[in-house]
Protein backbone atom coordinates (compact mmCIF):
# COMPACT_ATOMS: atom_id res chain seq x y z
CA UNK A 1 -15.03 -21.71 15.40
CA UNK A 2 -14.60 -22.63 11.95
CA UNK A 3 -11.98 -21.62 9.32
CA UNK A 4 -12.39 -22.81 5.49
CA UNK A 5 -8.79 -23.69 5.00
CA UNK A 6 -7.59 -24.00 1.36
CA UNK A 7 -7.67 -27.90 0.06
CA UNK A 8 -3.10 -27.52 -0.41
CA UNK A 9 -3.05 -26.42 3.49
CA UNK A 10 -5.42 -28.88 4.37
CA UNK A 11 -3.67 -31.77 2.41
CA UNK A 12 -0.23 -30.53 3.72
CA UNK A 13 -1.42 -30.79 7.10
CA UNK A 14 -3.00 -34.01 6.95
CA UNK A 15 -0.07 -35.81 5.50
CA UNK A 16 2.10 -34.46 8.29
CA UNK A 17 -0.26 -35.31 10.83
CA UNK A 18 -0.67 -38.84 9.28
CA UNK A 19 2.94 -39.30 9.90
CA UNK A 20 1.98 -38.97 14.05
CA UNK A 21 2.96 -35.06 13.71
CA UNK A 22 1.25 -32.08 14.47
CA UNK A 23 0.29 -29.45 12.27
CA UNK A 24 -1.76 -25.99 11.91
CA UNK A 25 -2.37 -22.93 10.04
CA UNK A 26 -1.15 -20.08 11.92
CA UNK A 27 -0.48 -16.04 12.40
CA UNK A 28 -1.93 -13.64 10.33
CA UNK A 29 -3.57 -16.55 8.23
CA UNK A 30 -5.82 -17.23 11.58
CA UNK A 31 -6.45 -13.49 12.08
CA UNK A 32 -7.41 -12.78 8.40
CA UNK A 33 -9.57 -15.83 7.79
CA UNK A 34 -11.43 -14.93 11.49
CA UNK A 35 -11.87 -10.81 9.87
CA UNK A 36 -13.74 -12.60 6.97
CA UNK A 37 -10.55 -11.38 4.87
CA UNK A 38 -8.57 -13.19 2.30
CA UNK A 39 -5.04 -14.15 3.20
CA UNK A 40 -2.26 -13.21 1.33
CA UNK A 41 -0.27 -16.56 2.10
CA UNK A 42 -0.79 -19.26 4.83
CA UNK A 43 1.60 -20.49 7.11
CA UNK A 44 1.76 -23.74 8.71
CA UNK A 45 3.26 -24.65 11.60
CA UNK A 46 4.55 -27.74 13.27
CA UNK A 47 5.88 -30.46 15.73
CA UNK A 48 7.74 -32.07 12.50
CA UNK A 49 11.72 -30.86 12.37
CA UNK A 50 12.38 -29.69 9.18
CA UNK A 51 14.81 -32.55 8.30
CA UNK A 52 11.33 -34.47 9.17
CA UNK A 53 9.18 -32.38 6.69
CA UNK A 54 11.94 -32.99 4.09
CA UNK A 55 11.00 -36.37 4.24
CA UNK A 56 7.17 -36.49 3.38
CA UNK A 57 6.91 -34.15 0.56
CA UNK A 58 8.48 -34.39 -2.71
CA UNK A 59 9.32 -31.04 -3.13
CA UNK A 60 10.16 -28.57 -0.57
CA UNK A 61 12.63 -25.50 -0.78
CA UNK A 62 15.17 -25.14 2.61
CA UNK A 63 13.69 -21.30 2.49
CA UNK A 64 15.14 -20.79 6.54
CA UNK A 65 16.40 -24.37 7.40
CA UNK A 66 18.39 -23.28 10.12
CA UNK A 67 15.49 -21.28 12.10
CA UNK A 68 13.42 -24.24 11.33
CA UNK A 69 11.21 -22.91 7.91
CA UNK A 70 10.79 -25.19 4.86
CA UNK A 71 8.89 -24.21 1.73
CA UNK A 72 6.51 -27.15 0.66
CA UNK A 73 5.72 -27.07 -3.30
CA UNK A 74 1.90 -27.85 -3.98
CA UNK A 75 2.43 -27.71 -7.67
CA UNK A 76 3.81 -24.03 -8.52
CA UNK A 77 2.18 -22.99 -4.72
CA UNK A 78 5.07 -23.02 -2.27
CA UNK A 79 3.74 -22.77 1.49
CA UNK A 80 6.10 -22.10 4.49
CA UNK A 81 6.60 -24.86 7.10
CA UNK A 82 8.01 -23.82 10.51
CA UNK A 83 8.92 -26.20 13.39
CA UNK A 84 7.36 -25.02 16.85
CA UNK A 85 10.53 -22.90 17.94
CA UNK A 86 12.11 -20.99 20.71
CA UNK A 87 14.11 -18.22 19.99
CA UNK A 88 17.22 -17.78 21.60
CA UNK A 89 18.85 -14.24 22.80
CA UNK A 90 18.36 -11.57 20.69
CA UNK A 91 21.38 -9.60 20.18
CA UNK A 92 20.74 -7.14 17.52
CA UNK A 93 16.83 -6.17 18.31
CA UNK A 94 16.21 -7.56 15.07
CA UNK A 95 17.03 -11.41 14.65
CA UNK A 96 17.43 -14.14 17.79
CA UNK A 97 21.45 -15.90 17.89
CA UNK A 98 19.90 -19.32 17.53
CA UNK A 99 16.50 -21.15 17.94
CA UNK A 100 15.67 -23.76 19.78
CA UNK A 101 12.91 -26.95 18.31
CA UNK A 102 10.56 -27.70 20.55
CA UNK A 103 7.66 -30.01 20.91
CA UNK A 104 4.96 -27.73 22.65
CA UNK A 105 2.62 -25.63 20.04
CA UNK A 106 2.34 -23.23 23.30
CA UNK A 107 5.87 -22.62 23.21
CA UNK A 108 5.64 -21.47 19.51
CA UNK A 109 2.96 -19.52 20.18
CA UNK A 110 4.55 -17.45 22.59
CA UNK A 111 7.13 -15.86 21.30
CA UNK A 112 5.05 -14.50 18.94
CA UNK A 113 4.37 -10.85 18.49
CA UNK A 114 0.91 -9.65 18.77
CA UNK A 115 -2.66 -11.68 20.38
CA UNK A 116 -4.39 -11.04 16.88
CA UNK A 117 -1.03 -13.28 15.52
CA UNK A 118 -0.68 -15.69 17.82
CA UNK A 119 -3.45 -18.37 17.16
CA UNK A 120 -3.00 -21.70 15.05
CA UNK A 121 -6.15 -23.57 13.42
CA UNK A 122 -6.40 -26.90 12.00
CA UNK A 123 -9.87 -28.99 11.68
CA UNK A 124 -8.97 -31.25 13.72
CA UNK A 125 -8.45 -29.21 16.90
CA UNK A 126 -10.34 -25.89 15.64
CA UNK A 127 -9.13 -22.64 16.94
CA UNK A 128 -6.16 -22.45 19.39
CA UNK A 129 -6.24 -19.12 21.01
CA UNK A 130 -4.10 -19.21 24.24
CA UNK A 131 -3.15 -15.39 24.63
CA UNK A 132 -6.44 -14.10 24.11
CA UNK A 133 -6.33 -13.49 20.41
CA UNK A 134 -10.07 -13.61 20.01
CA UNK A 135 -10.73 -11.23 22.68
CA UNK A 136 -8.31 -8.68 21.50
CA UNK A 137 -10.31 -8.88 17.95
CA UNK A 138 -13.63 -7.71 19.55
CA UNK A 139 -12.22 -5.07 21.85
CA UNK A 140 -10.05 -3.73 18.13
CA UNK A 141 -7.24 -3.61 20.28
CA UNK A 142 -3.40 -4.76 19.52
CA UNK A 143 -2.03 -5.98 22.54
CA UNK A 144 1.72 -7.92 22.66
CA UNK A 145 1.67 -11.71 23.57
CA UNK A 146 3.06 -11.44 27.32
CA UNK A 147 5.28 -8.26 28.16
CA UNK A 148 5.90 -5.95 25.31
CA UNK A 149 8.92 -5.02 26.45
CA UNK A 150 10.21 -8.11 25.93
CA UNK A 151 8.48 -8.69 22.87
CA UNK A 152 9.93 -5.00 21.29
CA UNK A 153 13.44 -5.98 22.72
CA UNK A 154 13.74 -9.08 21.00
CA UNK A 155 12.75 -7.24 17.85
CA UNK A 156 12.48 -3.17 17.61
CA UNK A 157 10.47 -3.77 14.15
CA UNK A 158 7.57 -5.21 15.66
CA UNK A 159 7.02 -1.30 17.54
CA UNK A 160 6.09 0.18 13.68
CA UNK A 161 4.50 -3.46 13.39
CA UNK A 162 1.88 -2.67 15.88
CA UNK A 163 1.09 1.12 14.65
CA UNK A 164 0.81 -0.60 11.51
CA UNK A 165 -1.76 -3.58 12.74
CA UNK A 166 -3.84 -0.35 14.06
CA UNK A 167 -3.66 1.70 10.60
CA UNK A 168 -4.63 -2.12 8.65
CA UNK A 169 -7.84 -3.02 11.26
CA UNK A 170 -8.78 0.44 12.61
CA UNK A 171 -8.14 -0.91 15.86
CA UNK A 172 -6.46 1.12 18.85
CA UNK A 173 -3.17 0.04 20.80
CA UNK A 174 -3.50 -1.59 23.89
CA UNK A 175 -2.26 0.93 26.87
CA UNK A 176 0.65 -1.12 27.82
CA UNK A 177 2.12 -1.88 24.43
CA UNK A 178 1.91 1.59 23.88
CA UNK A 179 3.68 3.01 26.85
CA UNK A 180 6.71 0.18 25.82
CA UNK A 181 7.23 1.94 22.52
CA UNK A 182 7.25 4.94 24.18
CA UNK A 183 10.17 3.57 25.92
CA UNK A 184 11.97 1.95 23.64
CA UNK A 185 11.46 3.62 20.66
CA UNK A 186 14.98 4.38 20.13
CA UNK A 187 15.99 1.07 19.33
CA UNK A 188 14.46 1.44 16.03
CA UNK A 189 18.06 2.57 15.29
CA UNK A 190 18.96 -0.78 14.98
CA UNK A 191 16.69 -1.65 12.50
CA UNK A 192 17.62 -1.54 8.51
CA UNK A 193 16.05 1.62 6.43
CA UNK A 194 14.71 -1.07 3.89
CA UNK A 195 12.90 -2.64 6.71
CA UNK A 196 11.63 0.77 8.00
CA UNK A 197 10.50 1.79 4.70
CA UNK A 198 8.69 -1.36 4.41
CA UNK A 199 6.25 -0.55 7.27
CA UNK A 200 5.93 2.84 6.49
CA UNK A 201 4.72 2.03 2.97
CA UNK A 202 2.11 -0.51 4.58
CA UNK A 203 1.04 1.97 7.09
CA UNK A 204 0.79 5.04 4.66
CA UNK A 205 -1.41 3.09 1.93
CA UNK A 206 -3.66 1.37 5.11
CA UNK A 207 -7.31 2.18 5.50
CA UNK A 208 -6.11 4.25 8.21
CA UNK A 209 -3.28 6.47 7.13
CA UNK A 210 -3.65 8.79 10.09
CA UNK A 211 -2.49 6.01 12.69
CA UNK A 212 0.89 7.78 11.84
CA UNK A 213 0.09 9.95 14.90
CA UNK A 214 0.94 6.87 16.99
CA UNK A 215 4.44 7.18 15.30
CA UNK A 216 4.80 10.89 16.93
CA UNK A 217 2.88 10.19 19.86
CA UNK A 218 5.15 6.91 20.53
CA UNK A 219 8.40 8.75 19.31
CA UNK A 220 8.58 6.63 16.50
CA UNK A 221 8.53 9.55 13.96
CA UNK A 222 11.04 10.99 16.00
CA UNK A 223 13.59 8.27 14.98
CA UNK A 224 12.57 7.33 11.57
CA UNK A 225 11.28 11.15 10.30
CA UNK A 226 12.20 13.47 12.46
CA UNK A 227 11.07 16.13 10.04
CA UNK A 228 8.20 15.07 10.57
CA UNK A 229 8.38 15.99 14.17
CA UNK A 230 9.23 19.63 13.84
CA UNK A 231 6.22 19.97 11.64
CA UNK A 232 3.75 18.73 14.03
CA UNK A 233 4.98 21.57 16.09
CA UNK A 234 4.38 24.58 13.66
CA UNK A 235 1.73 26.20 14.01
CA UNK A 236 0.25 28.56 11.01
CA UNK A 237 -1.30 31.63 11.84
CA UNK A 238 -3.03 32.02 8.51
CA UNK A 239 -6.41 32.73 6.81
CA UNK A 240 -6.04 29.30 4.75
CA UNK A 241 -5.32 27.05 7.73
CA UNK A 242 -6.56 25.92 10.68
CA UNK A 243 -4.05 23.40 11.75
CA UNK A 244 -0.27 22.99 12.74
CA UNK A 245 1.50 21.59 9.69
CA UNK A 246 2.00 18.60 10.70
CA UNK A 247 -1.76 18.46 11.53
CA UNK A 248 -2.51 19.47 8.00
CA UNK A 249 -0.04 16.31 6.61
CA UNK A 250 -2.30 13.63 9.13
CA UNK A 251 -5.29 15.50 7.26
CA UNK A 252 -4.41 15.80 3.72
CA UNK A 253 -2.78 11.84 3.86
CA UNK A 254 -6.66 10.74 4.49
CA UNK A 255 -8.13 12.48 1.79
CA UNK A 256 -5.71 10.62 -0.84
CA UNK A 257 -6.70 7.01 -2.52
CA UNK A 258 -4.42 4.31 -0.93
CA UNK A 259 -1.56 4.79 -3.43
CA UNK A 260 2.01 4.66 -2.73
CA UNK A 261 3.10 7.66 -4.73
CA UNK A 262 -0.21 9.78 -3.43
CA UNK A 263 0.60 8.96 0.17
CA UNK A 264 4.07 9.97 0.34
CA UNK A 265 3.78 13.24 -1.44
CA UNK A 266 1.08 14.19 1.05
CA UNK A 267 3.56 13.36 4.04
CA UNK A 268 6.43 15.25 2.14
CA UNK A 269 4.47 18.32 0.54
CA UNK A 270 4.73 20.87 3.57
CA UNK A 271 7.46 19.13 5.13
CA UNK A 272 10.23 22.36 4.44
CA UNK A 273 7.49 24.70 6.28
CA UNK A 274 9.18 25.00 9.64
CA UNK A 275 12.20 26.05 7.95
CA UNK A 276 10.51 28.44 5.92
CA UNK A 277 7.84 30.53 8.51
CA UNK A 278 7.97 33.70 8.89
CA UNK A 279 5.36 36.43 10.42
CA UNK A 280 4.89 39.61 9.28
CA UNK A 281 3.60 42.71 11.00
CA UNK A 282 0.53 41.79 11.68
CA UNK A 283 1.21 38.41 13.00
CA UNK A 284 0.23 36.65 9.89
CA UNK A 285 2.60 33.18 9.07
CA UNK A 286 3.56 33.21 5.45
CA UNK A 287 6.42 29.90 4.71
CA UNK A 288 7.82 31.79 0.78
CA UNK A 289 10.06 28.80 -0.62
CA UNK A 290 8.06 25.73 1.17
CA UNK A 291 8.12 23.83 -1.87
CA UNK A 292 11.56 24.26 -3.38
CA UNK A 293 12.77 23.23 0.38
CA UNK A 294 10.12 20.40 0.68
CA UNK A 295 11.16 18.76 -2.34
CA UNK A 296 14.92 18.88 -1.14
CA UNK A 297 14.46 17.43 2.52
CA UNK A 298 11.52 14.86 0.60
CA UNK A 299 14.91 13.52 -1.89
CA UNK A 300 17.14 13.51 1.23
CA UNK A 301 14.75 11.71 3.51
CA UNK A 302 13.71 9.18 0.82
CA UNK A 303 17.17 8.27 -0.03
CA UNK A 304 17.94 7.79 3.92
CA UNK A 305 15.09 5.39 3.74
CA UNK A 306 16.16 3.74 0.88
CA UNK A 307 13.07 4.08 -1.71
CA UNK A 308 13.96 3.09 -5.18
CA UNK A 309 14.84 5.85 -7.81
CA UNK A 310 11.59 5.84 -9.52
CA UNK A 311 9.25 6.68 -5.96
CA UNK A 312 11.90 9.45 -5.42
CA UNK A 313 11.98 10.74 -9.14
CA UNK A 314 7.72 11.09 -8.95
CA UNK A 315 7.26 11.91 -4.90
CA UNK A 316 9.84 14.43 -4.57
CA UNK A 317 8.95 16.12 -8.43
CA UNK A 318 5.32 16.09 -7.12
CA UNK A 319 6.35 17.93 -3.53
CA UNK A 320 8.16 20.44 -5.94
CA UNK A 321 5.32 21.80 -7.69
CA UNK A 322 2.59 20.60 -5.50
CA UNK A 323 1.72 24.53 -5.49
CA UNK A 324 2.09 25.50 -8.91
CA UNK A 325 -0.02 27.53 -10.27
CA UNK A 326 -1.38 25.90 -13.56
CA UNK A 327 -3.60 28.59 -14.47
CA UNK A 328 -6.60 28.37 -16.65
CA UNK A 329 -6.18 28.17 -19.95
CA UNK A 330 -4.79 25.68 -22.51
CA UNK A 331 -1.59 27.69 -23.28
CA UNK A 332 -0.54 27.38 -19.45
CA UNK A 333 -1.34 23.79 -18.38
CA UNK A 334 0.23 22.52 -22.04
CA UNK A 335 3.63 24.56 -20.04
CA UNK A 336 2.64 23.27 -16.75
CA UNK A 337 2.30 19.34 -18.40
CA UNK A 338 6.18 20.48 -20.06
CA UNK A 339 7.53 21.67 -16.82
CA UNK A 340 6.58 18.96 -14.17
CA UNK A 341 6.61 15.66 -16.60
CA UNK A 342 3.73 13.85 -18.13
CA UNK A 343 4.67 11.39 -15.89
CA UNK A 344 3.77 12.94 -12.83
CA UNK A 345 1.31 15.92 -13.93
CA UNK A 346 -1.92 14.03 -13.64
CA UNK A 347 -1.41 12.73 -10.14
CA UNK A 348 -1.19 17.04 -9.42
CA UNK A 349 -5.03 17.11 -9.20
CA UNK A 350 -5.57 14.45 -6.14
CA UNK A 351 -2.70 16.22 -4.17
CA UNK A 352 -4.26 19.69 -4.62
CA UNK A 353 -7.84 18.47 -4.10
CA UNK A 354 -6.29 16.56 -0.88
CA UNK A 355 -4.30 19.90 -0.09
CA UNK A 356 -7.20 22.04 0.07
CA UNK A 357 -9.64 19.64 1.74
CA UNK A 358 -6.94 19.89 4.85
CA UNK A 359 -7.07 23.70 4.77
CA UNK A 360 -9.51 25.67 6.20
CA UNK A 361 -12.59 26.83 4.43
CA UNK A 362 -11.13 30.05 3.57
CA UNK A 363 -11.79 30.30 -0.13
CA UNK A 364 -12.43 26.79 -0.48
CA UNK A 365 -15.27 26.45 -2.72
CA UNK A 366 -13.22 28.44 -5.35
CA UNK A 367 -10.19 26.35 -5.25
CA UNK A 368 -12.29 23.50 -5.85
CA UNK A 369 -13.89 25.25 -8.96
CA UNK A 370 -11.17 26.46 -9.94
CA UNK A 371 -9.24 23.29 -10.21
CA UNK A 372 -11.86 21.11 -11.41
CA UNK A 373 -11.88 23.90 -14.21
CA UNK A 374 -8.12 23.28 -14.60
CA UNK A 375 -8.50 19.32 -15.10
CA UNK A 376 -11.76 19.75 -17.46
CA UNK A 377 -9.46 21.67 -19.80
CA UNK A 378 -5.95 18.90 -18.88
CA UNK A 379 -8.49 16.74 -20.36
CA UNK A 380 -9.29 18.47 -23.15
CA UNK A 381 -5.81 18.50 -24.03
CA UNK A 382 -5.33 14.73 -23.70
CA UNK A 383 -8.59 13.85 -26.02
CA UNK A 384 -7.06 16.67 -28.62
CA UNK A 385 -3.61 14.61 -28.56
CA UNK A 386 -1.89 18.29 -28.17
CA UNK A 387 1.81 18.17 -28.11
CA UNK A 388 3.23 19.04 -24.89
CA UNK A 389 6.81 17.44 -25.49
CA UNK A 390 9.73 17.19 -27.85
CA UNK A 391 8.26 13.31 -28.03
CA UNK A 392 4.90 14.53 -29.92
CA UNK A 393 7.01 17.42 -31.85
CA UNK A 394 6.50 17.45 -35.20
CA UNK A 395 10.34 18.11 -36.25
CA UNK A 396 13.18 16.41 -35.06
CA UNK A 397 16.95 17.11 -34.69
CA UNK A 398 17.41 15.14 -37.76
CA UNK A 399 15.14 17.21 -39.83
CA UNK A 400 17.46 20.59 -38.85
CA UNK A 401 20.02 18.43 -39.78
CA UNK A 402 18.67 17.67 -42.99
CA UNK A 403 17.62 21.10 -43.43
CA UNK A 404 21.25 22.52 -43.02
CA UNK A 405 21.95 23.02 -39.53
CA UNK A 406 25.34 21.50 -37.46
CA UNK A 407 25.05 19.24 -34.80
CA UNK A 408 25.37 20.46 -31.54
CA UNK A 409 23.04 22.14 -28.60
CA UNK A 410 21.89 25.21 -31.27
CA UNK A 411 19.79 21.78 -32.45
CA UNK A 412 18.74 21.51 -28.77
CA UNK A 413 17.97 25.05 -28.30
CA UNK A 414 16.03 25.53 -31.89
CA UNK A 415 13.89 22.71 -31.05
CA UNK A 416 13.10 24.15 -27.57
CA UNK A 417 11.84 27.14 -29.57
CA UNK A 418 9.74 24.80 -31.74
CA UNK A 419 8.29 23.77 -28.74
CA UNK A 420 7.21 26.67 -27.02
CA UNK A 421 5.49 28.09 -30.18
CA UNK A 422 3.72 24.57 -30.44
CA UNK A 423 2.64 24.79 -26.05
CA UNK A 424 0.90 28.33 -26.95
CA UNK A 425 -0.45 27.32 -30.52
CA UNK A 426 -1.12 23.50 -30.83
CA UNK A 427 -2.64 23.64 -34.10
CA UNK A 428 1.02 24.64 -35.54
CA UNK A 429 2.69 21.54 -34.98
CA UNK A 430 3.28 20.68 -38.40
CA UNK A 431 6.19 19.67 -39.97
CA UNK A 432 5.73 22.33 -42.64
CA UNK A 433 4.93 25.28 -40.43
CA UNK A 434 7.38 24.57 -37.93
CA UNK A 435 10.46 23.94 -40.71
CA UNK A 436 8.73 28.15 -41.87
CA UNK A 437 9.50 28.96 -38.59
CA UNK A 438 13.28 27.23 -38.09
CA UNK A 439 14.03 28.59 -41.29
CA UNK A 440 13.06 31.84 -40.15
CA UNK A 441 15.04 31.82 -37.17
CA UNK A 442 17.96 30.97 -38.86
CA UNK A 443 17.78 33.44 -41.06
CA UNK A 444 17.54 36.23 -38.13
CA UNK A 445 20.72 35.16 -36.57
């Protein structure tokens, strides 16, 4: 089996080799290269110590000297050099207490996590495979190298790891692997909310966002997003769905593009529903408030997860008004645009399209027409350059000024009504017309 390694990996291998080393490509490298995919970054691994590696390049960067990685610089390319290794106890289900060098490739290889990660590859040797890698690939399975309980204790990570692996290839977890994340899936505890995040990023923008049923099945969720969990067991006895919530969230992630901001607002948009339900008379589920609550659990769980302030600002703004109604004319998307941001406004239209798809088909064909009516006209608005914020406002707080008024929030508050005569009647955003109508106001206080 042949891989077409890049000419840097190849040269970096043969000089190590040349010096009576061995030396491969290996991990997800192997695995990518074998899917007919392009690699991200290649790793090499060898029989060299790192003091050893030091030696026959030029350049090299002690990236992880101590667990046995050096970066070698091919020109501005910097590729990461590992000595075959065995970890030592793991203490903290995250990171071993020491490593151990070791001259046996096999050794290396096993401590890996997954089959599908676990081969090396040089041209020399071809394809080393020793835990069944290739196997694993045609059955689309993700299996642990050896016991997955061990594998999972010695790092709790590599449990999201392998949901993740299934949402990436479309593959399904083998049985075993499985039923140790079912047991162990408390550990995740351990693990850092950046780290977390991390994988729940890569799994939410993956081919295959609705692997995240793994994460619920496994009890993943229930450590990591345990909202998430109550959702999946509220049901809603209503005329526009035909799911549990939680149901409707695996849905309505799939019908979104593989965007970061899309994905998470689809996870987050009903998440306040359980605390909202309640059934009226005729055992109809109604959740008034969903998305005022929503958009308060989606701030508190993004900040327990760590996301940066700019994915909270847009996710948990977009949960907010996920249901607003926009309405269809000019005058009330320009105030729709104002209200939720220009910022976030135009990703509205996938999350409602993706929002109704997950409904049932109650009324469904009108919601679509009636928000593909609603962006034909958000576009007209763009093309027509209307002003839809004190940016675009054709008077500023220094023209009151000029014109006689005091600093202070009446400047705020008289450009606010500038505004709102300017969101119903576009074409009177002049500086003329608009100074008319300041004047005017003044004069009626």
């Amino acid at each position: 089996m042949y891989i077409n390694l890049p000419d840097k990996v190849k040269k970096i291998i043969a000089i190590i080799e040349s010096a009576g080393y061995e030396a491969y490509a290996v991990g997800g490298c192997v695995r990518d290269s074998l899917l007919g995919r392009v690699p991200e970054d290649w790793d090499i691994t060898t029989s060299a110590s790192p003091l050893q590696i030091k030696s026959l390049f030029g350049r090299t960067v002690d990236t992880g000297i101590k667990h046995g990685t050096v970066t070698v610089m091919m020109g501005r390319e910097g590729f990461e050099v590992t000595t075959y290794r065995i970890d030592g106890e793991y203490e903290d289900s995250r990171h071993p207490k020491g490593v151990t060098f070791t001259p046996e490739l096999e050794e290396d290889l096993k401590r890996r996590d997954f089959t599908i990660n676990a081969m090396a590859y040089n041209d020399r040797k071809g394809l080393v495979d020793i835990f069944g890698g290739i196997a694993d690939m045609g059955k689309k399975i993700v299996r642990c190298v050896g016991s997955p309980r061990e594998r999972f204790g010695e790092d709790a990570l590599r449990m999201m790891r392998a949901v993740r692996f299934c949402a990436q290839l479309g593959y399904v977890m083998e049985d075993e692997t499985k039923t140790a994340i079912m047991e162990m899936a408390e550990n995740l505890k351990n693990i850092s909310s950046e780290r977390i995040q991390s994988e729940l990023v890569k799994l939410l923008v993956s081919p295959y966002p609705g692997c995240l049923r793994i994460c619920y099945e496994t009890g993943i969720t229930g450590m990591i997003l345990p909202e998430f969990d109550k959702c999946m067991a509220t049901v809603q006895n209503n005329p526009h769905h035909c799911y549990t919530v939680g149901e409707h969230i695996l849905h309505a992630i799939k019908e979104v593009e593989g965007d970061k901001i899309l994905r998470l607002t689809m996870l987050f948009h009903d998440i306040g529903k359980p605390e909202t339900k309640f059934t009226d008379e005729k055992g109809i589920d109604h959740f008034h408030g969903h998305a005022a609550l929503s958009g308060k659990i989606t701030k508190q769980a993004l900040q327990r997860l760590k996301f940066d302030n700019d994915t909270l600002h847009k996710v948990s703004r977009l949960v907010l008004y996920h249901d607003y109604p926009m309405g269809l004319s000019a005058a009330s998307i320009r105030r729709a645009i104002n209200k939720i941001g220009e910022d976030v406004f135009p990703y509205l239209f996938e999350i409602k399209r993706a929002d109704i798809a997950a409904q049932s088909g109650y009324y469904r064909a009108e919601k679509i027409r009636q928000l593909e009516e609603a962006r034909s006209i958000y576009e007209m608005i763009l093309e027509n350059n209307h002003c839809i914020s004190l940016h675009t406002l054709a008077v500023t707080g220094r023209d009151l000024i000029q014109a006689g008024m005091k600093p202070g929030k009446e400047i705020g508050e008289m450009l606010d009504s500038l505004l709102q005569i300017v969101l119903e009647n576009p074409e009177k955003n002049t500086k003329e017309i608009l100074m008319d109508y300041a004047q005017g106001l003044l004069a009626d206080e």
